[in-house]
Each structure stands twice: as structure tokens, then as C-alpha cells.
Protein backbone atom coordinates (compact mmCIF):
# COMPACT_ATOMS: atom_id res chain seq x y z
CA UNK A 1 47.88 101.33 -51.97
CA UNK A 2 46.16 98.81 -49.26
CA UNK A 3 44.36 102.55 -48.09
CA UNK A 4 43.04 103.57 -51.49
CA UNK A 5 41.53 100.07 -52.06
CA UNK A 6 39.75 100.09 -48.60
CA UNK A 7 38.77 103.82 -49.60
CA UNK A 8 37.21 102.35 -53.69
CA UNK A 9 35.21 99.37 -51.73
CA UNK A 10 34.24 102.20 -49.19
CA UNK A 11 32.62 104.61 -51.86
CA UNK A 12 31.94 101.39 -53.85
CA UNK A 13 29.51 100.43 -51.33
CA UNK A 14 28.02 103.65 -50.79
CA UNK A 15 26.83 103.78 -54.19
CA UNK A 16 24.61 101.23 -53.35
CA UNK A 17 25.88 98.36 -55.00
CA UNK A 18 26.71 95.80 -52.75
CA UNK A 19 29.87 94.25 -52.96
CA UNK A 20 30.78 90.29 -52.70
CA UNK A 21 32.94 90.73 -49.77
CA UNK A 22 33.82 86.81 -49.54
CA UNK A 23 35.35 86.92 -53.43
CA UNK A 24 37.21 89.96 -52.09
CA UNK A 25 38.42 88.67 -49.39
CA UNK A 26 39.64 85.61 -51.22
CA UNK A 27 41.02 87.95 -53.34
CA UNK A 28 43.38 89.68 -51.17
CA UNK A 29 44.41 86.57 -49.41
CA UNK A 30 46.16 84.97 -52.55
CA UNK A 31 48.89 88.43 -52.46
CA UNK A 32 48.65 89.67 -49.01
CA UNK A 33 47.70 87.91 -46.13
CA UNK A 34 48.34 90.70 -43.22
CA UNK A 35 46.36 93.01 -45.97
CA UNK A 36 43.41 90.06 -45.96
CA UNK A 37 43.49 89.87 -42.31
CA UNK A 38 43.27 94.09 -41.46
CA UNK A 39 39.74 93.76 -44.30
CA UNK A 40 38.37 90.53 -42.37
CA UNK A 41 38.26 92.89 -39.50
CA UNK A 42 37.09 95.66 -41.27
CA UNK A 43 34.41 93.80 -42.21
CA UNK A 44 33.80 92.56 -38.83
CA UNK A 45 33.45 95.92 -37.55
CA UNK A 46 30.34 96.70 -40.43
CA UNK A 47 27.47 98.57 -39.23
CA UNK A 48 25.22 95.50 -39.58
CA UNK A 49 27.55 93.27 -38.60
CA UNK A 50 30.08 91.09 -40.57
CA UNK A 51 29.05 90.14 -44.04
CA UNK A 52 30.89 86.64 -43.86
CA UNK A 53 30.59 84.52 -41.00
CA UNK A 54 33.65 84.15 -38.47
CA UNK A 55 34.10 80.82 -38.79
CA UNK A 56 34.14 81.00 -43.27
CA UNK A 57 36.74 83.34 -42.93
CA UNK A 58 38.83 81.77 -40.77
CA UNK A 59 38.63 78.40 -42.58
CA UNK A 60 39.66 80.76 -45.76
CA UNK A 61 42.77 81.60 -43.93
CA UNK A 62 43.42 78.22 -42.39
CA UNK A 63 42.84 76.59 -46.06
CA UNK A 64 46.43 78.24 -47.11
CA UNK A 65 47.62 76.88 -43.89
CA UNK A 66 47.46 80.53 -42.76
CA UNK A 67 47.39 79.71 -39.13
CA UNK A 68 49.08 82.82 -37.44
CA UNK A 69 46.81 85.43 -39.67
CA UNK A 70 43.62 82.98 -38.24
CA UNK A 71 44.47 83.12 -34.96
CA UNK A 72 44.72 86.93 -35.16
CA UNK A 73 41.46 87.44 -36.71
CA UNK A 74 39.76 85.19 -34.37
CA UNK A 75 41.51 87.00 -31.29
CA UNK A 76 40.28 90.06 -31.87
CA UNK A 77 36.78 89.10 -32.88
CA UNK A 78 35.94 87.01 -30.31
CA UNK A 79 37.43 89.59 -27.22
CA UNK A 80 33.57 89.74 -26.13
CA UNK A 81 33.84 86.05 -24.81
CA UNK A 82 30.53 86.01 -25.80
CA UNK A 83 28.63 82.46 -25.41
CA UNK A 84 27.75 82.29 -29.45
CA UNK A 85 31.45 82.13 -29.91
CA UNK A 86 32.09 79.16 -28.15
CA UNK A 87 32.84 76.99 -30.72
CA UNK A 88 35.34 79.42 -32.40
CA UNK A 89 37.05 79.98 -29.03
CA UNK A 90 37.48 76.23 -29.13
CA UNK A 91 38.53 76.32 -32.89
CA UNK A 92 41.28 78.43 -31.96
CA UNK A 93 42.41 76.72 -28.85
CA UNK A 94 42.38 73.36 -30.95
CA UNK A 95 44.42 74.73 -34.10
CA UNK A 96 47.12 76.39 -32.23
CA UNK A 97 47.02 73.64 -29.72
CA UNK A 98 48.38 71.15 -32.47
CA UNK A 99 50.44 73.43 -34.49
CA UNK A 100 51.51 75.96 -32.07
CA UNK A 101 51.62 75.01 -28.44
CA UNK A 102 53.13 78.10 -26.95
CA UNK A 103 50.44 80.19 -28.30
CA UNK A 104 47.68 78.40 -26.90
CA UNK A 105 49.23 78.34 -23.67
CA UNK A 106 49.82 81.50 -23.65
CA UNK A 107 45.93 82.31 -24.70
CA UNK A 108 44.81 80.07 -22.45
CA UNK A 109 47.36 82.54 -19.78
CA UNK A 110 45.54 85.03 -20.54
CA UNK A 111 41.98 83.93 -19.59
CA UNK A 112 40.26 86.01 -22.59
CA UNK A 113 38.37 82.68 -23.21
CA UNK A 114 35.59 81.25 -20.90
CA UNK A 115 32.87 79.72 -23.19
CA UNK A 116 35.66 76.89 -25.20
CA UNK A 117 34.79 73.29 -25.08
CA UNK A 118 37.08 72.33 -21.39
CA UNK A 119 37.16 68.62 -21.86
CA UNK A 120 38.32 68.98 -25.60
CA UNK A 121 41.29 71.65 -24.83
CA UNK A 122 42.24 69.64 -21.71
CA UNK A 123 42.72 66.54 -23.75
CA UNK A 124 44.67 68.90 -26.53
CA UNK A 125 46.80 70.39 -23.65
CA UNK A 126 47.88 66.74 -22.36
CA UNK A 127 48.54 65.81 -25.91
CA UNK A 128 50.73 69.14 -26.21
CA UNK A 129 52.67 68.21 -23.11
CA UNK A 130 50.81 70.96 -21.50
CA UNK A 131 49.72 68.96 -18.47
CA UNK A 132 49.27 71.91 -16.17
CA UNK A 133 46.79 73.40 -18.16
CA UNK A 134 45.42 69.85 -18.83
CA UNK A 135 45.00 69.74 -14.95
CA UNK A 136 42.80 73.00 -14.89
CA UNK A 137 40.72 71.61 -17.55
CA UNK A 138 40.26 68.60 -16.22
CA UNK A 139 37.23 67.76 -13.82
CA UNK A 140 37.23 64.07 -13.73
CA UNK A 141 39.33 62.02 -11.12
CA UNK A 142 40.45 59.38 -13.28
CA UNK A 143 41.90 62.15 -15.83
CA UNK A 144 43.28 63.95 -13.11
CA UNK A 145 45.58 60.73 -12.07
CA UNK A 146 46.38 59.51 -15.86
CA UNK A 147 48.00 63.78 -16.20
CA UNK A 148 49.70 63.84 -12.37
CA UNK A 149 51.43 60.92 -12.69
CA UNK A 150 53.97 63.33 -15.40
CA UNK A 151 55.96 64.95 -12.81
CA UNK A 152 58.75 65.59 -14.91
CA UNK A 153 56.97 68.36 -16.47
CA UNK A 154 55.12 69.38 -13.54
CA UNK A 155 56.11 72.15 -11.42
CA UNK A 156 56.40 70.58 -7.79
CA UNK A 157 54.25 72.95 -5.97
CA UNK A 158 51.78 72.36 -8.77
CA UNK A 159 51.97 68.65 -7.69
CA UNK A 160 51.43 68.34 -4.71
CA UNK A 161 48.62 70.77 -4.73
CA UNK A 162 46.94 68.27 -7.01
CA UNK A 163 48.13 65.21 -4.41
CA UNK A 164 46.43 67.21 -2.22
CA UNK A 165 43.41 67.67 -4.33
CA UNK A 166 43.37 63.80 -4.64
CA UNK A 167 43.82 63.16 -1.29
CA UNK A 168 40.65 65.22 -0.15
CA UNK A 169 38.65 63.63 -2.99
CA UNK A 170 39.72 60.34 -1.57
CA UNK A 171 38.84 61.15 1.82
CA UNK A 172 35.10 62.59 0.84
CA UNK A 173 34.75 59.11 -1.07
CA UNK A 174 34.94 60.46 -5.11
């Protein structure tokens, strides 16, 4: 069924009219959400590009507290780490890093993401009990010592790498 729709607003837009693809998308989110998610890509992959911005759709998704179906749509749209998606890359990091920890750690594992706002996701990550990932974020001394000083949920190794880090910064006068 999901096909033959896709295949009507296919031919529907090759007859020229041009279809309101933010009513449809809206639309198909109320009854299927996976179904809403598989056209927000389609549409991002339009000759053209995407008839609805990125960041509309995903506030459509995250508006029915959709969070898993945003996150997928943003993850594959913004592969290209491109610098225009910067503030989506942080959107992402930020929602998952209050509602789903694991998942931003585990984006943030996976390094697809280089353009996100660092000092915002570092202070997310400490506030997640993520402090390791707080530490790579972090580029400031003082935030550096405030996050250390949790070695309860701090790999050793990981510490005293930082103590390390410290003491060399220390030594050079930082």
C-alpha cells in the first residue's frame, strides 16, 4: 500500500502539479511514522533538493515526541558532515543527549559528526554522566578539572591520561 502511494505522488507530480509535500508529510505521520520517515527521505533525495527544510521536518517528528524516527531522518541526511548542517548535527546530539544517552554516545562513537556545537554537547555529555566524552569536548582547563574530579565513572587509564594532560598544562603555565 505504502508503494502505490509513493508511486500516485510520483505520477502525481509528473503531471505537473506540484504537490504540498509538508501537508503530506504531516499526513502520514499521524498513522505511520516509519512510513513518514522512508517519504522525508524520499523527499530529501529530490532532484532539486528537499522540498521541506531538514530542520521543519524534524521538528514535525519531534512535535509527537517522535524522537527515534528524528534521529533517523537526521542521520542519514546529514552523513555529508557538511558545515551548513552544523546546527542540525548539534540538534541531534542535544535531543538524544537528554532523552537518550546511549545513542548519542554511541553517535558521538562513531565520529560521523565534525561541524556540532563542542562546548554545547560537552556540557550535555557531563550532564548525561557522559564525562569521557565531556572530556573530549572540552577545551578549557577549568572544565577539564570540574569533569576529572568524577573518577567513579572514569575509566582509570582515561584518568590519568587527563592528570597527565593537567600536569603538562600546569607545567607550560595555562
Amino acid at each position: 500500500m505504502q508503494n502505490l502511494g509513493t508511486l500516485r505522488l510520483h505520477l502525481f507530480a509528473q503531471v505537473g502539479s506540484a504537490p504540498d509535500y509538508l501537508f503530506l508529510l504531516q499526513t502520514i505521520l499521524r498513522t505511520d511514522p516509519q512510513g513518514a520517515v522512508n517519504f522525508a527521505l524520499m523527499m530529501s533525495q529530490m532532484e532539486g533538493g528537499c522540498p521541506v527544510d531538514y530542520n521543519t521536518i524534524t521538528d514535525l517528528f519531534l512535535q509527537r515526541n517522535l524522537i527515534r524516527e528524528a534521529t533517523a531522518f537526521l542521520l542519514d541526511v546529514l552523513k555529508p558532515n557538511l558545515p551548513e548542517h552544523a546546527f542540525l548535527q548539534t540538534k541531534v546530539l542535544e535531543i538524544n543527549l537528554v532523552t537518550f544517552p546511549n545513542v548519542a554516545d554511541a553517535i558521538l562513537a562513531n565520529g560521523m559528526f565534525s561541524q556540532y556545537d563542542r562546548p554545547r554537547v560537552a556540557q550535555l555529555c557531563e550532564k548525561a554522566g557522559l564525562y569521557v566524552r565531556a572530556l573530549q569536548h572540552y577545551t578549557e582547563l577549568p572544565d577539564i578539572k570540574r569533569v576529572i574530579v568524577n573518577t567513579h565513572a572514569i575509566e582509570p587509564q582515561v584518568c590519568v591520561v587527563y592528570y597527565i594532560y593537567l600536569f603538562v598544562l600546569q607545567i607550560i603555565g595555562f
